[in-house]
N, C-alpha and C. Protein backbone atom coordinates (compact mmCIF):
# COMPACT_ATOMS: atom_id res chain seq x y z
N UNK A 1 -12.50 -19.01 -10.68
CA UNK A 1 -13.83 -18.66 -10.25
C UNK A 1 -13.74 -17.77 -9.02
N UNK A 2 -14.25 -16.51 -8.98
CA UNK A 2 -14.70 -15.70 -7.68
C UNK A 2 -15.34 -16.39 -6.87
N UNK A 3 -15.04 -15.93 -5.33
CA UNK A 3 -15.93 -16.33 -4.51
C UNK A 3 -17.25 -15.35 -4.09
N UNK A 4 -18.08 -15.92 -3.91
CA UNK A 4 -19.53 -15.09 -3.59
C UNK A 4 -19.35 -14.16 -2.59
N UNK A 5 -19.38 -12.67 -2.99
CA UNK A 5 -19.59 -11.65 -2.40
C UNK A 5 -20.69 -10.92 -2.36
N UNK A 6 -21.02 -10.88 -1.01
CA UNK A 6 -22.64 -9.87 -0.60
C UNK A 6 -21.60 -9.03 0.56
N UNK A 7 -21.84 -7.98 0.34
CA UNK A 7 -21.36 -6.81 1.14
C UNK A 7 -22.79 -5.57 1.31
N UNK A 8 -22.96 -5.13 2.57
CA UNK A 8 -23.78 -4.49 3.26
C UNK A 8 -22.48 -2.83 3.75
N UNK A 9 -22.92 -2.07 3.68
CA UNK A 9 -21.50 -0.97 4.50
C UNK A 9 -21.70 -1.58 5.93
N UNK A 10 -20.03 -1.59 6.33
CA UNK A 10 -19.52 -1.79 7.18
C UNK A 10 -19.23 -3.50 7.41
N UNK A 11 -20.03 -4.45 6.29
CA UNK A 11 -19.30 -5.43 6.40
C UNK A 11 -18.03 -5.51 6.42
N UNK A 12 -17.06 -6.70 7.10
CA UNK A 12 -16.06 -6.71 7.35
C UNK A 12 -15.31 -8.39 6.74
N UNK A 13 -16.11 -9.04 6.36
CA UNK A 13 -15.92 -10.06 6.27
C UNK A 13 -16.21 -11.08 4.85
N UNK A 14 -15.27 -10.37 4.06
CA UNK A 14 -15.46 -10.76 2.39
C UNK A 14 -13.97 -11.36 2.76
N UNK A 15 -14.53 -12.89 1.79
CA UNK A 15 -13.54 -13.94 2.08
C UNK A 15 -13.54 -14.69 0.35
N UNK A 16 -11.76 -14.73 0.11
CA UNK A 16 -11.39 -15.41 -0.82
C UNK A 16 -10.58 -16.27 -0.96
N UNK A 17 -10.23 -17.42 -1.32
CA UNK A 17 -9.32 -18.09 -0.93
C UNK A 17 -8.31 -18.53 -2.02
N UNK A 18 -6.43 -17.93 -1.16
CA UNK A 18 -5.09 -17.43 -2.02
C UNK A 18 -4.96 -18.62 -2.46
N UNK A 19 -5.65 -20.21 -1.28
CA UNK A 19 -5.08 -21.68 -1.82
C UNK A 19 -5.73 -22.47 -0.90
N UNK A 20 -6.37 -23.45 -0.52
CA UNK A 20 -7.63 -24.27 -0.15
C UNK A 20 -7.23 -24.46 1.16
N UNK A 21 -6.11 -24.11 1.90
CA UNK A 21 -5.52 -23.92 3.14
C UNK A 21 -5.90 -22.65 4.18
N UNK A 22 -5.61 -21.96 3.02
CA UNK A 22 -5.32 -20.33 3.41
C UNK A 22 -6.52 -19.02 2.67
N UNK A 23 -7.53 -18.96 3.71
CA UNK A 23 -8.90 -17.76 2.93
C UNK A 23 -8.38 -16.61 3.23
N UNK A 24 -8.28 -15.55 2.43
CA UNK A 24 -7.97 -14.90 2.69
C UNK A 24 -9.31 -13.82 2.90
N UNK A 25 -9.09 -12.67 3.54
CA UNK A 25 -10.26 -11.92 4.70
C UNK A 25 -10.03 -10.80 4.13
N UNK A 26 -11.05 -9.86 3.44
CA UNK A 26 -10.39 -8.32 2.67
C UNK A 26 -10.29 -7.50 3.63
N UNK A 27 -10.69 -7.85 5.10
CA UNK A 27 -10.70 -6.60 5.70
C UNK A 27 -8.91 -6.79 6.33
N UNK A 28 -8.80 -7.89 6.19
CA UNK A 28 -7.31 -8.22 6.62
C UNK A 28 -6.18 -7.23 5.31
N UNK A 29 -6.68 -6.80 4.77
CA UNK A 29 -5.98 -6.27 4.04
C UNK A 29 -5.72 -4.83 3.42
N UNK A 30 -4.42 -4.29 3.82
CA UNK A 30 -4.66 -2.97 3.97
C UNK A 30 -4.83 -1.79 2.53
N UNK A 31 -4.92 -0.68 2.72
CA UNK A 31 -5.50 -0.23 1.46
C UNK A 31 -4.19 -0.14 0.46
N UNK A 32 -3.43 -0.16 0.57
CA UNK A 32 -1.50 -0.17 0.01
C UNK A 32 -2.17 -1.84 -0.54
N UNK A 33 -2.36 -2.62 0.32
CA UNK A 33 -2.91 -4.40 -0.06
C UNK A 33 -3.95 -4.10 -1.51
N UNK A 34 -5.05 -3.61 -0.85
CA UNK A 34 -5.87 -3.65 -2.25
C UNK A 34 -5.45 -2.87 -3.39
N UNK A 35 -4.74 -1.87 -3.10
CA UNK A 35 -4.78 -1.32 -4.36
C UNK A 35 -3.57 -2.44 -5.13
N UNK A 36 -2.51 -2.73 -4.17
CA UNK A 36 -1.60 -3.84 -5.24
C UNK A 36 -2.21 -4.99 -6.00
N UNK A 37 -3.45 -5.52 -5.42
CA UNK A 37 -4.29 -6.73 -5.94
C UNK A 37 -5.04 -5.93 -6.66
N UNK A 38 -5.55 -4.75 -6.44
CA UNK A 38 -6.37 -4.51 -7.88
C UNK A 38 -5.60 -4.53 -9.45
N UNK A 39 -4.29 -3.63 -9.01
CA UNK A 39 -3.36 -3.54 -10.23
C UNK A 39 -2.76 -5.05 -10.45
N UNK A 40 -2.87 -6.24 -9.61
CA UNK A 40 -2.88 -7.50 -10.63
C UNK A 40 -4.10 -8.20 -11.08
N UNK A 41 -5.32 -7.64 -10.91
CA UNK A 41 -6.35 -7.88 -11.23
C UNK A 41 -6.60 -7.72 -13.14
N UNK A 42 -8.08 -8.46 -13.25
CA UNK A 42 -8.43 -7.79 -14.91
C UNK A 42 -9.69 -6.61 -14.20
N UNK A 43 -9.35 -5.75 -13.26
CA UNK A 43 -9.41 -4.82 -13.19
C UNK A 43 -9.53 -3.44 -14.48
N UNK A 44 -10.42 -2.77 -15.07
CA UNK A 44 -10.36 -2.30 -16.31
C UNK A 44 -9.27 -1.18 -16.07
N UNK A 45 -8.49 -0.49 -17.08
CA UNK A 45 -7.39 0.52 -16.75
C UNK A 45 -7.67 1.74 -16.37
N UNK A 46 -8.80 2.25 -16.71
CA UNK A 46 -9.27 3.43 -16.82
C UNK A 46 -10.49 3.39 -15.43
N UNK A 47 -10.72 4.32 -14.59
CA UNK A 47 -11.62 4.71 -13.55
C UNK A 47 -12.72 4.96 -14.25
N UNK A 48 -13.88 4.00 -13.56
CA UNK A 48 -15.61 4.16 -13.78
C UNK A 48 -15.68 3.79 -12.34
N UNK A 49 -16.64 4.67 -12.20
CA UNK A 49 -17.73 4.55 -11.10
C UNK A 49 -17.75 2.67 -11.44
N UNK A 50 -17.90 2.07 -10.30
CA UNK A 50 -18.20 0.62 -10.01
C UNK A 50 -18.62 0.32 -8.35
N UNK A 51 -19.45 -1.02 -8.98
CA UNK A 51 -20.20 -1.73 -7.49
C UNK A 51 -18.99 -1.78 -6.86
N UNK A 52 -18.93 -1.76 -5.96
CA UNK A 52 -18.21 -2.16 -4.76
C UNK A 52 -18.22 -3.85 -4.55
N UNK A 53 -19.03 -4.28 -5.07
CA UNK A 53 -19.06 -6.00 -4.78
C UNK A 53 -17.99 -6.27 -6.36
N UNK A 54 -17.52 -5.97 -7.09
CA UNK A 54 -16.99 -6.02 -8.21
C UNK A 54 -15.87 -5.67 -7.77
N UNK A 55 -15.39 -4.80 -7.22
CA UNK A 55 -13.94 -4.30 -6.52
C UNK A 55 -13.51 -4.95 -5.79
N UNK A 56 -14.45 -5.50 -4.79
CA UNK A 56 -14.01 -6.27 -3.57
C UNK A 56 -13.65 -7.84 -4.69
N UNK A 57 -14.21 -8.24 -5.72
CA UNK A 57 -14.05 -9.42 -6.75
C UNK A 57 -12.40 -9.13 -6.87
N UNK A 58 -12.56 -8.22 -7.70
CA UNK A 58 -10.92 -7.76 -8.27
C UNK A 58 -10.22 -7.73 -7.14
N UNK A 59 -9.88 -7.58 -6.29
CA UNK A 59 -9.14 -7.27 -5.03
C UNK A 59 -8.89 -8.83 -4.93
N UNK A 60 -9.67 -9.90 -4.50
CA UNK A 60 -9.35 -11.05 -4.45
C UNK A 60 -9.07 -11.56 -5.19
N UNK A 61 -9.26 -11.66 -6.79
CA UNK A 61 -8.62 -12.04 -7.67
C UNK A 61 -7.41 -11.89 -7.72
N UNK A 62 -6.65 -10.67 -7.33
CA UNK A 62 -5.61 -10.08 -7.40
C UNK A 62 -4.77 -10.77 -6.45
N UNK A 63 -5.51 -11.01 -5.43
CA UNK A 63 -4.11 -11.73 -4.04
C UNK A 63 -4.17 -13.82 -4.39
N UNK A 64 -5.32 -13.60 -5.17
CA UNK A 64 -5.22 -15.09 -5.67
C UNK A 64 -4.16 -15.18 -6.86
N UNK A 65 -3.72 -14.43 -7.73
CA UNK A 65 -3.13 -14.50 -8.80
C UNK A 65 -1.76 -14.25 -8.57
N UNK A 66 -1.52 -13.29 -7.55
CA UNK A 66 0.34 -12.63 -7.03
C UNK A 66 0.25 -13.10 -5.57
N UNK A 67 0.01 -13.36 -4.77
CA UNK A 67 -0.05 -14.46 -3.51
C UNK A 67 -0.20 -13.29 -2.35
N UNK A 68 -0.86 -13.82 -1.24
CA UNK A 68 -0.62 -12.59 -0.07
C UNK A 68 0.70 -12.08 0.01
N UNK A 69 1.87 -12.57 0.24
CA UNK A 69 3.09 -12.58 0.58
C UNK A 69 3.72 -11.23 -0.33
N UNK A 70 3.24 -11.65 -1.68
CA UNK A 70 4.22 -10.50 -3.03
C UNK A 70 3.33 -9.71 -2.75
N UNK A 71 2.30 -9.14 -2.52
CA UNK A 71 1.21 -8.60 -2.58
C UNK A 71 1.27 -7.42 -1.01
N UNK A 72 1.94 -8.11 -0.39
CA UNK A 72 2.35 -7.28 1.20
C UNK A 72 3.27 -6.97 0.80
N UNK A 73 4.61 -7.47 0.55
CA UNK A 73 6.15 -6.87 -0.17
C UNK A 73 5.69 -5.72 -1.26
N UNK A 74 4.84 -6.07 -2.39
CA UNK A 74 4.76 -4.88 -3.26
C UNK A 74 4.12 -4.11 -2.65
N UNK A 75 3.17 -4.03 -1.94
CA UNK A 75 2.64 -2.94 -0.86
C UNK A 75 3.33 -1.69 -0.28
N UNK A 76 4.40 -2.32 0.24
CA UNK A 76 5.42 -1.70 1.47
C UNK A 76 6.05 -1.08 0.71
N UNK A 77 6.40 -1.97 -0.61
CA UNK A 77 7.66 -0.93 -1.45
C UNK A 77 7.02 -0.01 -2.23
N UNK A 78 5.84 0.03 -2.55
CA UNK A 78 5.06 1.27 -3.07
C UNK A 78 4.91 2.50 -1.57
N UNK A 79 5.03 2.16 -0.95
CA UNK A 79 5.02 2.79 0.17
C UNK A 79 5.53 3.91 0.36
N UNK A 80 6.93 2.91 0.27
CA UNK A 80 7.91 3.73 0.59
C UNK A 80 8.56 4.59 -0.24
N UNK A 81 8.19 4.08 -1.78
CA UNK A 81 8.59 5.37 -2.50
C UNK A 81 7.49 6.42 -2.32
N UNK A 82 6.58 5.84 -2.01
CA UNK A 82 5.43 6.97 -2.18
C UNK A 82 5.72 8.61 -1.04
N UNK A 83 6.28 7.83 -0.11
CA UNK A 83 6.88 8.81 1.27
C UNK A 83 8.39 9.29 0.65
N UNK A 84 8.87 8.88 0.13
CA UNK A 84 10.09 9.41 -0.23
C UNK A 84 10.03 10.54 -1.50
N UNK A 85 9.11 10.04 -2.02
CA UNK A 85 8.56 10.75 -3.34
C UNK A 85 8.43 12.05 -2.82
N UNK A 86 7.20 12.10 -1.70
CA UNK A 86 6.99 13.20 -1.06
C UNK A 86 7.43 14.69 -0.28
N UNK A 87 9.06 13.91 -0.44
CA UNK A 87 9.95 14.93 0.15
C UNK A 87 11.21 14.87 -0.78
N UNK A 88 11.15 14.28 -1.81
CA UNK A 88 11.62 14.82 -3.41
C UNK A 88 13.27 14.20 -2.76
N UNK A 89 13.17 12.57 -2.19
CA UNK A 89 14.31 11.95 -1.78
C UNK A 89 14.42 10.76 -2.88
N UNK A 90 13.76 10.40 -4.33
CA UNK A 90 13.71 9.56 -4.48
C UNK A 90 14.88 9.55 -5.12
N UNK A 91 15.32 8.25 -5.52
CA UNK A 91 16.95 7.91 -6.21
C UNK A 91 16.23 7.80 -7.75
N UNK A 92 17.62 7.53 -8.35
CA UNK A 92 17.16 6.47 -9.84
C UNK A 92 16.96 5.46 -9.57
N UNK A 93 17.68 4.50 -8.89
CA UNK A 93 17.44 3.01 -8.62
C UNK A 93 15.91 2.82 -8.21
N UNK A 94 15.30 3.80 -6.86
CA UNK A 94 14.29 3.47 -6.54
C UNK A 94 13.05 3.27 -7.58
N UNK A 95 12.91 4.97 -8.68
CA UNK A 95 12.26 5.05 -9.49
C UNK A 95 12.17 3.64 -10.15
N UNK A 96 13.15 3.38 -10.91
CA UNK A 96 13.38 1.79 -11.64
C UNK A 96 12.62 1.04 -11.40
N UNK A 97 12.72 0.86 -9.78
CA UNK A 97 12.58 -0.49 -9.52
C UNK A 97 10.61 -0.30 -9.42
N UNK A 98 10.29 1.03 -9.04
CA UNK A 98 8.50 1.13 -8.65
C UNK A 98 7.85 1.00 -10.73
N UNK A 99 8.93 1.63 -11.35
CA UNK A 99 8.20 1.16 -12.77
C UNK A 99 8.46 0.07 -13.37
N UNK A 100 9.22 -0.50 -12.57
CA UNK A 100 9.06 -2.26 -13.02
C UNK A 100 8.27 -3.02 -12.59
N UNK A 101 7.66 -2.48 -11.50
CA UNK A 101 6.67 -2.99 -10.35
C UNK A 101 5.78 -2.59 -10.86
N UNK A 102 4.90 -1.28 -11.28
CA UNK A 102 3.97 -0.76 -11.53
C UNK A 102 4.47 -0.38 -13.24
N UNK A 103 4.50 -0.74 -14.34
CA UNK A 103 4.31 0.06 -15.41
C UNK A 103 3.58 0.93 -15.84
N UNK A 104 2.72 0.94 -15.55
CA UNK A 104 1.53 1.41 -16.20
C UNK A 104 1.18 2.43 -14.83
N UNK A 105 1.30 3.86 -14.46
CA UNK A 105 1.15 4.49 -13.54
C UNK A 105 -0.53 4.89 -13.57
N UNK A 106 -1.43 5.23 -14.71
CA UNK A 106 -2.52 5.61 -14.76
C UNK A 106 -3.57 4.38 -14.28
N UNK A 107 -2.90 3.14 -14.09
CA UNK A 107 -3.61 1.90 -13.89
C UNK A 107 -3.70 1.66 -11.91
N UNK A 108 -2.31 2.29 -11.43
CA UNK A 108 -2.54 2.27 -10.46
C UNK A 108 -2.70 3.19 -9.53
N UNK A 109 -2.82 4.21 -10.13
CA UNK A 109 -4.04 5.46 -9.70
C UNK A 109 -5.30 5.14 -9.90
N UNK A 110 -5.56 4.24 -10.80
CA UNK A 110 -6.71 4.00 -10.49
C UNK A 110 -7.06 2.84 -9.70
N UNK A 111 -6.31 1.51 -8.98
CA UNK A 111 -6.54 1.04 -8.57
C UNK A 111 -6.50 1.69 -7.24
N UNK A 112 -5.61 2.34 -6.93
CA UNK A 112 -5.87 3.43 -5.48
C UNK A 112 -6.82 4.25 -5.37
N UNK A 113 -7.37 4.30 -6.30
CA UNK A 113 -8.54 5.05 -6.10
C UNK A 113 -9.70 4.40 -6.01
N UNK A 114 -9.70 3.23 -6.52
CA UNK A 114 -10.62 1.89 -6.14
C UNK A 114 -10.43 1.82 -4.99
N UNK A 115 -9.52 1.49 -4.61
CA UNK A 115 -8.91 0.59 -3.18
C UNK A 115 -9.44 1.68 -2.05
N UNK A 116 -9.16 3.35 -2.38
CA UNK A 116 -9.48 4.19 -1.19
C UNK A 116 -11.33 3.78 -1.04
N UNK A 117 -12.00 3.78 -2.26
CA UNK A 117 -13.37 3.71 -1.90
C UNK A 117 -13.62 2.55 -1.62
N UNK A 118 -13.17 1.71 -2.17
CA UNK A 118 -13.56 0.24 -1.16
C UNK A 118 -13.20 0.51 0.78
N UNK A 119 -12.87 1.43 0.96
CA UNK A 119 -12.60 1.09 2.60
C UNK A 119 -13.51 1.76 2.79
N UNK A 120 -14.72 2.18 2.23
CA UNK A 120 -15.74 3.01 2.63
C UNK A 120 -16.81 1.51 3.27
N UNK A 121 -16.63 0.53 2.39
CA UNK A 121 -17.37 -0.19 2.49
C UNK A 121 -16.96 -1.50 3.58
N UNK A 122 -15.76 -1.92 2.54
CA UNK A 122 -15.06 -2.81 3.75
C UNK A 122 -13.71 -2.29 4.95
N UNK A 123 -14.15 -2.24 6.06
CA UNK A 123 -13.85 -1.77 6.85
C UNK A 123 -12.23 -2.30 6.65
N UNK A 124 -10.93 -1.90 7.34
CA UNK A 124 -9.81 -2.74 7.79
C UNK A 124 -9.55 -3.47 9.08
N UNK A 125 -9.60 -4.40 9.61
CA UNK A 125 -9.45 -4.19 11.00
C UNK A 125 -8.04 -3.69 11.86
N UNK A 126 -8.44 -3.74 13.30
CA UNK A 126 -7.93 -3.33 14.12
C UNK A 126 -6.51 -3.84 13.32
N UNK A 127 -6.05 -4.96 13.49
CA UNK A 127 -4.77 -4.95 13.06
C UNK A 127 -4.14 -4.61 12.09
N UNK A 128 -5.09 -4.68 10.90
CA UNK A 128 -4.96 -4.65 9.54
C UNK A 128 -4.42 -2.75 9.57
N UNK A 129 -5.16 -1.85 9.84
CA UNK A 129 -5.34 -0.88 10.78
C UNK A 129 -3.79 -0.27 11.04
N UNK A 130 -3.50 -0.66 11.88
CA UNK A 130 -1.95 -0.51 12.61
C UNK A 130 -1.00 -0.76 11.42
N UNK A 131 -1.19 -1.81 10.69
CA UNK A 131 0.14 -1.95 10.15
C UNK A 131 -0.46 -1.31 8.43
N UNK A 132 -1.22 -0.60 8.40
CA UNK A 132 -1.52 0.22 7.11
C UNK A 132 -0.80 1.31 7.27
N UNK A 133 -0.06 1.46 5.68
CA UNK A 133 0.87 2.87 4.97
C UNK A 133 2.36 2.08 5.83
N UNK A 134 2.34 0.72 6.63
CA UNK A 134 4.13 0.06 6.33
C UNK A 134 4.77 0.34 5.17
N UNK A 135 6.01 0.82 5.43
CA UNK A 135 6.68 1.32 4.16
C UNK A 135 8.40 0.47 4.40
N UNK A 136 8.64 0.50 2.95
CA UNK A 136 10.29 -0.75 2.79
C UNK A 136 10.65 0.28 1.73
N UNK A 137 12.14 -0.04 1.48
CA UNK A 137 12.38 0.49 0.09
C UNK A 137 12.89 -0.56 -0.60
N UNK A 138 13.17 -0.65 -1.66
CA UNK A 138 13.60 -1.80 -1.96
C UNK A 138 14.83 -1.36 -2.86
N UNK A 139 15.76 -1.34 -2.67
CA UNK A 139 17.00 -1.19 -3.27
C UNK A 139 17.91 0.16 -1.70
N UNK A 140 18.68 0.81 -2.40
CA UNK A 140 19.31 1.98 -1.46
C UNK A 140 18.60 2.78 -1.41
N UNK A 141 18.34 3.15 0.16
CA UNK A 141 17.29 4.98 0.82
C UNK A 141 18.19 5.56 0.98
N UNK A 142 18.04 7.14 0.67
CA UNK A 142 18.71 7.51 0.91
C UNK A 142 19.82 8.21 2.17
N UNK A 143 18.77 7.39 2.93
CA UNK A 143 19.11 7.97 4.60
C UNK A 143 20.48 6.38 5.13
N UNK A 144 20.76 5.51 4.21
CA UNK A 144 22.00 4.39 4.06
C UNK A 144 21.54 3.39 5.58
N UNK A 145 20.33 4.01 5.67
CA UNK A 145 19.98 2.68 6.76
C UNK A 145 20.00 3.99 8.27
N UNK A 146 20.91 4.93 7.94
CA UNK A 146 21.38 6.01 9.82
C UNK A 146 19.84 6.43 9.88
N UNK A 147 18.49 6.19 9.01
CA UNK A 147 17.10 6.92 9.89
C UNK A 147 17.30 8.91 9.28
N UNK A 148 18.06 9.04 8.75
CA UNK A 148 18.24 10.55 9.16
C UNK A 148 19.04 10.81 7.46
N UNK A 149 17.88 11.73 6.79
CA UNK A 149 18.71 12.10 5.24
C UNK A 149 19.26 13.67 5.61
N UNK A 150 20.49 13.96 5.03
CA UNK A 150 20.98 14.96 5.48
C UNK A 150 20.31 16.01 4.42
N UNK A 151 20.37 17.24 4.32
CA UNK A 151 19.70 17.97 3.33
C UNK A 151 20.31 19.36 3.28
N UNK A 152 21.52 19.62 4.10
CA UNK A 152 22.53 20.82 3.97
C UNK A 152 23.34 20.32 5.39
N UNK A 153 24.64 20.75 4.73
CA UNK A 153 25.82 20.56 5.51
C UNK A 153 26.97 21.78 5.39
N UNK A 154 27.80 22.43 6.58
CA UNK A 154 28.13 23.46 6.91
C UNK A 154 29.05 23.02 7.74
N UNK A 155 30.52 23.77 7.78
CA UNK A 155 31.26 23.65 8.56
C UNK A 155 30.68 23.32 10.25
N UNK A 156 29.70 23.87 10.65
CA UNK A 156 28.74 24.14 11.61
C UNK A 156 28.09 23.17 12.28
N UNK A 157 27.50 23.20 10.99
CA UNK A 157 26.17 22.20 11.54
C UNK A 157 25.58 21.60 10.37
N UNK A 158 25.03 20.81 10.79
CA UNK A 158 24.51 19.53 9.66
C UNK A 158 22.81 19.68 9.87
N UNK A 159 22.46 19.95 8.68
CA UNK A 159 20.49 20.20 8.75
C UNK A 159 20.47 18.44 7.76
N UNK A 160 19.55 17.80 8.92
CA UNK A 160 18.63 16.49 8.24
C UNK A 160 17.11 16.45 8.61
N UNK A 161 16.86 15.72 8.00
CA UNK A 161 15.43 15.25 8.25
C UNK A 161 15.25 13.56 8.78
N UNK A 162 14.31 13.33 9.39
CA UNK A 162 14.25 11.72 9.70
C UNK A 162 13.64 10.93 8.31
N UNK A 163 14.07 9.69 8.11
CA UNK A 163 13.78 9.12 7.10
C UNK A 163 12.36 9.10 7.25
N UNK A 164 11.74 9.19 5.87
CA UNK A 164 9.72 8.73 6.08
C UNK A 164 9.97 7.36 5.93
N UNK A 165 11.09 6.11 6.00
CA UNK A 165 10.28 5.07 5.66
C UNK A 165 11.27 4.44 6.84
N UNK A 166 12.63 4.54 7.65
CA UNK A 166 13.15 4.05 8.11
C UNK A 166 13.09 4.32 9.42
N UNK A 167 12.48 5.73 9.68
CA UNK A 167 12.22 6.18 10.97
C UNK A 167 10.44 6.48 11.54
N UNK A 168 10.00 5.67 10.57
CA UNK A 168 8.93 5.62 10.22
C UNK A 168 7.74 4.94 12.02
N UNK A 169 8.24 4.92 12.90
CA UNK A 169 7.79 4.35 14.11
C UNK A 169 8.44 5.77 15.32
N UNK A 170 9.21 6.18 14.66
CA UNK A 170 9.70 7.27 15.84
C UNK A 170 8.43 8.88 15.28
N UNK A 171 8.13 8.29 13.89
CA UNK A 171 7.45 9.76 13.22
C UNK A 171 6.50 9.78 13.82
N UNK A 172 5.74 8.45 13.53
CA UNK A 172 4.11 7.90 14.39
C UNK A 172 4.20 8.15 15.89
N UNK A 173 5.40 8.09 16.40
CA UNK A 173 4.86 8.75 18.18
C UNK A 173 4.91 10.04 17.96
N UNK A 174 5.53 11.01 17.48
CA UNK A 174 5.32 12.06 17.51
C UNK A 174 4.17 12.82 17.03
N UNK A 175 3.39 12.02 16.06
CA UNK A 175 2.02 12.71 16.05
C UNK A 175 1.03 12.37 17.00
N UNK A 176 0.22 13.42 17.16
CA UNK A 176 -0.76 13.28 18.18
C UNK A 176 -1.77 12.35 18.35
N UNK A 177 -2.59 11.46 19.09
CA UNK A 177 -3.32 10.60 19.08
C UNK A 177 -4.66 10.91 18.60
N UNK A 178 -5.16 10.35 17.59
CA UNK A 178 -6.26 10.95 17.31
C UNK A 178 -7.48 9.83 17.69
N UNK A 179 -8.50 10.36 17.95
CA UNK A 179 -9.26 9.26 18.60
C UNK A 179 -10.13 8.89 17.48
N UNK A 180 -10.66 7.73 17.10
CA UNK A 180 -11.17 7.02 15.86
C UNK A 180 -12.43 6.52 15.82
């Protein structure tokens, strides 16, 4: 059974509970979070326009069914291929392991695409906030843990880049502060 959701924009405080101990809070949960609980949701496969009180349903269904815990782990490791993807570092192993995680790729494009418009409505908070787009890999990066993938090498000199998922706190100071 769902729990009763009334959402207003900018509510913050849609509550489901993972186990009669532990409620879980959607704004506690980051958008990498919802979109993993939508894709364990009965979430439909295909993108329609939908209520937002129906998304925010599926979203909790989803962390009730795969637990907060797998649900933050599969998060991070979608993450991090997603950043690695981006700069065309991904391995075979990694690939493997995100389509064993995700089969169905058109299902969780669309749950990310749920998940981005649900933050229209339910806010993240401050903390939730900070630790949104955490990224893991889960098997070997290719940067072997040194932070730094090499990308041409020369008697000379050695051209790298910093890892997107391991140096991932040195990248964030270097961008500029943007005020929110």
């Amino acid at each position: 059974m769902m729990p009763e959701t009334v959402l207003d924009r900018g509510t913050t405080q849609v509550v489901g509970s993972e186990s009669p101990r532990m409620p879980v809070v959607l704004a506690d949960l980051s958008t990498g979070e919802r979109t993993v609980a939508l894709y364990a949701s009965d979430m439909p496969a295909r993108y329609r326009t939908t209520d937002h009180t129906q998304v925010a349903a599926w979203v909790l269904q989803g962390v009730e069914r795969v637990g907060l815990d797998e649900v933050r782990r599969r998060a991070a490791f979608d993450a991090g291929y997603r950043l690695l993807a981006r700069g065309g570092h991904v391995t075979p192993q990694l690939t493997a392991s995100q389509e064993q995680r995700f089969p169905k790729a058109g299902r969780l494009n669309c749950a990310d695409r749920h998940a981005a418009n649900l933050n229209l409505w339910v806010q993240m908070s401050e903390e939730t906030r900070a630790r949104n787009g955490s990224a893991a890999v889960d098997g070997d990066c290719p940067c072997g843990g040194t932070r730094s993938i090499p990308l041409w090498r020369d008697e000379d000199a050695t051209v790298s880049r910093m890892c997107p998922v391991h140096a991932q706190n040195a990248i964030r100071a270097m961008r500029p502060a943007v005020d929110a």
